[in-house]
C-alpha atoms as a PDB file:
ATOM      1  CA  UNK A   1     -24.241   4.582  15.766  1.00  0.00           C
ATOM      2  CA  UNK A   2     -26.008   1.954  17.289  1.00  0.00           C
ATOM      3  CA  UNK A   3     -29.703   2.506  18.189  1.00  0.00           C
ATOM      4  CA  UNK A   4     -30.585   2.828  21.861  1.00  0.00           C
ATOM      5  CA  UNK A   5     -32.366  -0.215  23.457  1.00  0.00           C
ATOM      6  CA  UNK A   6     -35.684   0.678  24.779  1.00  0.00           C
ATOM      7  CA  UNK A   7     -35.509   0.885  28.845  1.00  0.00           C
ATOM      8  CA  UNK A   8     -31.551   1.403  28.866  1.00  0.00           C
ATOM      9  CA  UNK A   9     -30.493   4.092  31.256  1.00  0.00           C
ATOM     10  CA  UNK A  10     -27.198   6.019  30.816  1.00  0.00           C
ATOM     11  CA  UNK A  11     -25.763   7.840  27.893  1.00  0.00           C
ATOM     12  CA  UNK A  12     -26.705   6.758  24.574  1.00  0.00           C
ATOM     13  CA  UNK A  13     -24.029   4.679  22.575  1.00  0.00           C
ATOM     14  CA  UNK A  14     -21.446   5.949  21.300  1.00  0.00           C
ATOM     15  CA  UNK A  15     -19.584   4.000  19.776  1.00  0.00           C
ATOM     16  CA  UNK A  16     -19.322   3.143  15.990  1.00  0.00           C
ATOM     17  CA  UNK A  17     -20.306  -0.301  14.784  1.00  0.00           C
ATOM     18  CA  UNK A  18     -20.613  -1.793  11.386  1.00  0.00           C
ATOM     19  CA  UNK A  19     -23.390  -1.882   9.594  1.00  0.00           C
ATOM     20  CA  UNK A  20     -22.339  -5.288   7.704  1.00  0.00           C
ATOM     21  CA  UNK A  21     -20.474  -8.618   8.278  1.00  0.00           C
ATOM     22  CA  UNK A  22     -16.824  -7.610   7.009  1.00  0.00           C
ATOM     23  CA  UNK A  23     -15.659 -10.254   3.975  1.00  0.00           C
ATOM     24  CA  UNK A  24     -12.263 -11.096   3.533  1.00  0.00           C
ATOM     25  CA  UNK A  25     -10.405  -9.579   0.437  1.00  0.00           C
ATOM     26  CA  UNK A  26     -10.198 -13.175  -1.233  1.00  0.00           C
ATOM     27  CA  UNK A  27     -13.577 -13.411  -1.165  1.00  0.00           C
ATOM     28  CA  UNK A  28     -14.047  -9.802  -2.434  1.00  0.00           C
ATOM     29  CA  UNK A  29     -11.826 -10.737  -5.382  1.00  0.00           C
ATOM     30  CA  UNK A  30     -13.260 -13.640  -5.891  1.00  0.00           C
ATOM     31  CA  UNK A  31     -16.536 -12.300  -6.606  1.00  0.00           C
ATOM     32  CA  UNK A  32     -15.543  -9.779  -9.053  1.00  0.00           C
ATOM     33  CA  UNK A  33     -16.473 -10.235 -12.477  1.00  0.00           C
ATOM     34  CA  UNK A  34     -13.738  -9.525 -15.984  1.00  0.00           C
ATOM     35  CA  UNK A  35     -15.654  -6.068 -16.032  1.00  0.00           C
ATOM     36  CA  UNK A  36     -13.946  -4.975 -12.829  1.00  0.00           C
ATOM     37  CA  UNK A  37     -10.900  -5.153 -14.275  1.00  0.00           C
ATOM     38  CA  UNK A  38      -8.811  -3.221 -16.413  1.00  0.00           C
ATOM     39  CA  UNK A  39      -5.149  -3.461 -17.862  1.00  0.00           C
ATOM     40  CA  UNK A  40      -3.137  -0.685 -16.806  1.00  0.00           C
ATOM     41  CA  UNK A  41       0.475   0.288 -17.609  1.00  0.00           C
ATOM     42  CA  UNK A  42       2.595   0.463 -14.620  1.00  0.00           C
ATOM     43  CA  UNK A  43       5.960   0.867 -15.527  1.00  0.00           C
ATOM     44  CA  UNK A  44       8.000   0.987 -18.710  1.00  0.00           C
ATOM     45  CA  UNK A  45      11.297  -1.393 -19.279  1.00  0.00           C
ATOM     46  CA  UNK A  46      13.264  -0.541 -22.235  1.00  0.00           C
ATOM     47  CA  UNK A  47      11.484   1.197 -24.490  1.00  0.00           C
ATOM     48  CA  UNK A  48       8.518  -1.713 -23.181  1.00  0.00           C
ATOM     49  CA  UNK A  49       5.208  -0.875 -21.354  1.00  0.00           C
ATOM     50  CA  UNK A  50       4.549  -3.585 -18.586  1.00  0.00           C
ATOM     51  CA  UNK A  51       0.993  -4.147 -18.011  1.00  0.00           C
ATOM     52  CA  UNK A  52      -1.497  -6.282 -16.199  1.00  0.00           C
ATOM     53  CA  UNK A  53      -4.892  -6.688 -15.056  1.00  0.00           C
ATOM     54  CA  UNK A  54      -6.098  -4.419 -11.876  1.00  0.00           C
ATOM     55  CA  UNK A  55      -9.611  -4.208 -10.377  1.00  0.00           C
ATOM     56  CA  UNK A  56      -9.794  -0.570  -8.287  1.00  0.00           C
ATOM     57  CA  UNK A  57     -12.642  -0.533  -5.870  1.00  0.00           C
ATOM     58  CA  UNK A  58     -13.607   1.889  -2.686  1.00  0.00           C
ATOM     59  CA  UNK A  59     -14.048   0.068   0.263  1.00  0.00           C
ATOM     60  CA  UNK A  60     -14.179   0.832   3.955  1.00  0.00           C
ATOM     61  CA  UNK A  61     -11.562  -1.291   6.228  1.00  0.00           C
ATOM     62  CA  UNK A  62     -13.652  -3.174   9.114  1.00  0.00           C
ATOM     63  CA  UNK A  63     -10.755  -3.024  11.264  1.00  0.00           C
ATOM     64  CA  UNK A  64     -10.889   0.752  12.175  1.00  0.00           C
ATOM     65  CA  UNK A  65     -14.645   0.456  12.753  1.00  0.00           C
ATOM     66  CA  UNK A  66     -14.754  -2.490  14.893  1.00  0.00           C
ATOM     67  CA  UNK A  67     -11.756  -2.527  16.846  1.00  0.00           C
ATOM     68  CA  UNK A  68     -10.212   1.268  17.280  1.00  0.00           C
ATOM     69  CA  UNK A  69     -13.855   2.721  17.074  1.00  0.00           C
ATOM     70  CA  UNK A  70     -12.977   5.187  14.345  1.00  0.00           C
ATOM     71  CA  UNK A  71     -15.310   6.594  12.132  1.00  0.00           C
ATOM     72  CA  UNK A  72     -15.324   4.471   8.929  1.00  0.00           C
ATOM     73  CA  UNK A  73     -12.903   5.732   6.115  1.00  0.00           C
ATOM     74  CA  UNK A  74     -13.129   4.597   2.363  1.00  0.00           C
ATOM     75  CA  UNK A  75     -10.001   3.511   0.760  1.00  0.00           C
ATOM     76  CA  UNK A  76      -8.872   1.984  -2.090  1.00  0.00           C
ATOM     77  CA  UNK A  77      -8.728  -1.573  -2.706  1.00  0.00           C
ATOM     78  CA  UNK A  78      -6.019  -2.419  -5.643  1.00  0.00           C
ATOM     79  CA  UNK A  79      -6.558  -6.187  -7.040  1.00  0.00           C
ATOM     80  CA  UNK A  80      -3.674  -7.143  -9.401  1.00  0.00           C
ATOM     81  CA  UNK A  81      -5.136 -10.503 -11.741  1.00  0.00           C
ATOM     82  CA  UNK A  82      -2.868 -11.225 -14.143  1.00  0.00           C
ATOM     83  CA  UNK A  83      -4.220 -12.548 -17.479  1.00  0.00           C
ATOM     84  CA  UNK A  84      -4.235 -16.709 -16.834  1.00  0.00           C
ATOM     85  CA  UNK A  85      -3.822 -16.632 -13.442  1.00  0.00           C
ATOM     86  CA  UNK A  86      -5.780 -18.820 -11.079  1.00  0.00           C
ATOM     87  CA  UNK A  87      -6.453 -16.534  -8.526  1.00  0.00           C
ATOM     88  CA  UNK A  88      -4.581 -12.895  -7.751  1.00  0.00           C
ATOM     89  CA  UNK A  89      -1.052 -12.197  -7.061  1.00  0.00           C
ATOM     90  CA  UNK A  90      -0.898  -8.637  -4.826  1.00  0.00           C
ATOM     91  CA  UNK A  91      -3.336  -7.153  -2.712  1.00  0.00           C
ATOM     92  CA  UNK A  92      -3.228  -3.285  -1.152  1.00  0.00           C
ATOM     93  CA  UNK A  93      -5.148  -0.325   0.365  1.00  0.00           C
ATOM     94  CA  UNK A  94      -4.639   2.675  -0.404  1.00  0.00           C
ATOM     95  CA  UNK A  95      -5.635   6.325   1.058  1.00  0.00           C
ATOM     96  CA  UNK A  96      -5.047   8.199  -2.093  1.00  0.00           C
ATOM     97  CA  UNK A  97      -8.034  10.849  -2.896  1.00  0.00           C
ATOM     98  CA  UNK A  98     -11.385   9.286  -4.532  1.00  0.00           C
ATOM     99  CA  UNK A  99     -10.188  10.992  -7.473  1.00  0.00           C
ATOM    100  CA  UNK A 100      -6.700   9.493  -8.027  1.00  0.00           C
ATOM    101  CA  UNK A 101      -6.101   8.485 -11.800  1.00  0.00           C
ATOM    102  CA  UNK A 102      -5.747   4.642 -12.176  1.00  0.00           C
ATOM    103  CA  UNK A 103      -2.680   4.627 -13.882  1.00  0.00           C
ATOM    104  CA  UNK A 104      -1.076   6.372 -10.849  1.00  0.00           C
ATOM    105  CA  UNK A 105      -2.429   3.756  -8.181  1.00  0.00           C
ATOM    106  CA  UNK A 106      -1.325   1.133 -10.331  1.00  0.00           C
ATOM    107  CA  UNK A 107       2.091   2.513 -10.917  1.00  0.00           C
ATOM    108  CA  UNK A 108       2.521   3.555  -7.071  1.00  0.00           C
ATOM    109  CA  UNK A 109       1.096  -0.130  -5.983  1.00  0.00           C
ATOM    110  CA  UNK A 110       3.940  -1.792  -7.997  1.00  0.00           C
ATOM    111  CA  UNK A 111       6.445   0.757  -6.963  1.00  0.00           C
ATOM    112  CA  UNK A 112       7.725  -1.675  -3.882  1.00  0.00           C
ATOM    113  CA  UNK A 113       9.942  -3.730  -5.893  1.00  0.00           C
ATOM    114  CA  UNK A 114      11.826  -0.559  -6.195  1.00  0.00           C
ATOM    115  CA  UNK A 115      11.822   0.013  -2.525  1.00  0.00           C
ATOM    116  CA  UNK A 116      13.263  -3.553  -1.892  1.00  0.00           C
ATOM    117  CA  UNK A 117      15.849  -3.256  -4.116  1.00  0.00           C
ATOM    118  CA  UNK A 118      16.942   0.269  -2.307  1.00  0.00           C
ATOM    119  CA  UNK A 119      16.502  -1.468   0.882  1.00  0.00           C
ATOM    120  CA  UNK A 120      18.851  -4.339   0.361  1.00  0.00           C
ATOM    121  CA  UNK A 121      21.607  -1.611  -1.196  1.00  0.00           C
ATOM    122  CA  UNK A 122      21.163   0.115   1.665  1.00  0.00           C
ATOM    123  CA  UNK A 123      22.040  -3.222   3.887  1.00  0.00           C
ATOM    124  CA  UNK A 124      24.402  -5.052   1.564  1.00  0.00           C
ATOM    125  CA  UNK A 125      26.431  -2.085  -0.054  1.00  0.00           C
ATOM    126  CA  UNK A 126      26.204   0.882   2.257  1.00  0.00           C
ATOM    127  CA  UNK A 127      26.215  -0.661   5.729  1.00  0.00           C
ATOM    128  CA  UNK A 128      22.992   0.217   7.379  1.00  0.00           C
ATOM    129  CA  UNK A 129      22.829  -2.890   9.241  1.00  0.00           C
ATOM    130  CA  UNK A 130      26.644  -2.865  10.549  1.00  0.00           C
ATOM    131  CA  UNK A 131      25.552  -0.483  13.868  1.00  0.00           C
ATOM    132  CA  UNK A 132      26.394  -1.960  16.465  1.00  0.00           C
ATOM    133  CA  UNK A 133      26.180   1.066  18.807  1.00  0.00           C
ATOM    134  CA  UNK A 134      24.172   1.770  21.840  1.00  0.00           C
ATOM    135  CA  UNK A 135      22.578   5.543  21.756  1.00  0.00           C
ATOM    136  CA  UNK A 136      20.196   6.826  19.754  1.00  0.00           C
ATOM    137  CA  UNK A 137      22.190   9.544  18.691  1.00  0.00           C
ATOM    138  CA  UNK A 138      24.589   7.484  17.437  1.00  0.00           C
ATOM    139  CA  UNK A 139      21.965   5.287  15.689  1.00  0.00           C
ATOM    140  CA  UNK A 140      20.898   8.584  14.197  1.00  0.00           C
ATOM    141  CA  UNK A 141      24.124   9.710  13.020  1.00  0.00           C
ATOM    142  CA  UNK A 142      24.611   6.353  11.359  1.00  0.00           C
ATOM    143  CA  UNK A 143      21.114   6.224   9.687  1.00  0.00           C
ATOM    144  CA  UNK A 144      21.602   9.512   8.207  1.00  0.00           C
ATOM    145  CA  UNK A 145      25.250   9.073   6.846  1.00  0.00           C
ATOM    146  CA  UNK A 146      24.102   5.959   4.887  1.00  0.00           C
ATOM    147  CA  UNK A 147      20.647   7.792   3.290  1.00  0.00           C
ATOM    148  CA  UNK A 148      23.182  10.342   2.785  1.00  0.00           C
ATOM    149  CA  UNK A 149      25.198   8.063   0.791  1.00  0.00           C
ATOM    150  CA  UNK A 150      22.607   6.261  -0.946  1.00  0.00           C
ATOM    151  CA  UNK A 151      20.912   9.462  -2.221  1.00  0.00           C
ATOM    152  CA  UNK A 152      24.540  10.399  -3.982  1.00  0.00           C
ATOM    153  CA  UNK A 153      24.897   6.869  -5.595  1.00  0.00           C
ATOM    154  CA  UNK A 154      21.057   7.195  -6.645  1.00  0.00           C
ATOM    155  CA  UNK A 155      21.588  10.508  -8.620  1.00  0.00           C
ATOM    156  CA  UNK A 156      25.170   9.634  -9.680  1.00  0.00           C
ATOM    157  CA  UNK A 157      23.326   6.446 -11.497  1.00  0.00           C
ATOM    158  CA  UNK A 158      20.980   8.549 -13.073  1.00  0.00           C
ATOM    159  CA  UNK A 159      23.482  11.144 -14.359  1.00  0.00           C
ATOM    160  CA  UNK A 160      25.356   7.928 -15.447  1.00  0.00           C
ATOM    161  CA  UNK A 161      22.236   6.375 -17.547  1.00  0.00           C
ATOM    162  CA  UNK A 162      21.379  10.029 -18.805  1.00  0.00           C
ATOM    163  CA  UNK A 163      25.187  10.110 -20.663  1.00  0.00           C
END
């Protein structure tokens, strides 16, 4: 909270403010050293670990403090730096527990290539983007008839692999 200026009248403040200028998360990376990081494994290919370099740091989001005047909130900051590279490739945040095991936010960080690829199945094979309808209901109906689908083709390819 902000301190109370000597001859104001009125209720104290209350609202939050930050207690430092906010950087940007390219500068944050930027002035991390090799120590920060570490090489996790994320996901294995074919009998193959796939690995890179990830800095994990706690941070607290400005954006929550200054603008929507909630109490601050750390997070986790996941920096992906491959080995070579000029500068790095992915950013997120993260609201898993302090205690979350580094191999897990790594693994869950990379996990949206995954989600794409269900995404565009879900437009280019299954139809989600055909509604043309004008109800919600019907938008519902639709929605859940392709998930529906998709969640049978998903564990019919695993059964598939597993055989």
């Amino acid at each position: 909270m902000p301190a109370r200026r000597s001859g104001s009248r009125g209720p104290a403040p209350s609202a939050l403010v930050g207690d430092r200028t906010p950087r940007t998360i390219a500068d944050l990376a930027a002035s991390l050293d090799d120590s920060d990081f570490q090489t996790l494994v994320y996901r294995t290919r074919d009998g193959h670990d796939v690995a890179s370099r990830f800095a994990l740091l706690r941070v607290t989001c400005a954006h929550p403090v200054d603008r929507d005047r909630r109490p601050p909130r750390e997070e986790w900051l996941i920096v992906e730096w491959p080995e070579g590279n000029e500068q790095p490739s992915d950013f997120w945040i993260s609201n898993l527990p302090a205690d979350t095991p580094p191999e897990r936010l790594a693994r869950l960080a990379r996990l949206r290539w995954m989600i794409e690829l269900d995404y565009r199945q879900l437009k280019g094979e299954l139809g989600l983007d055909h509604y043309e309808g004008r109800s919600y209901r019907g938008f519902h109906h639709h929605c859940a008839i392709v998930t529906a689908a998709h969640g049978f083709l998903t564990l019919e390819h695993r059964t598939f692999r597993r055989s």
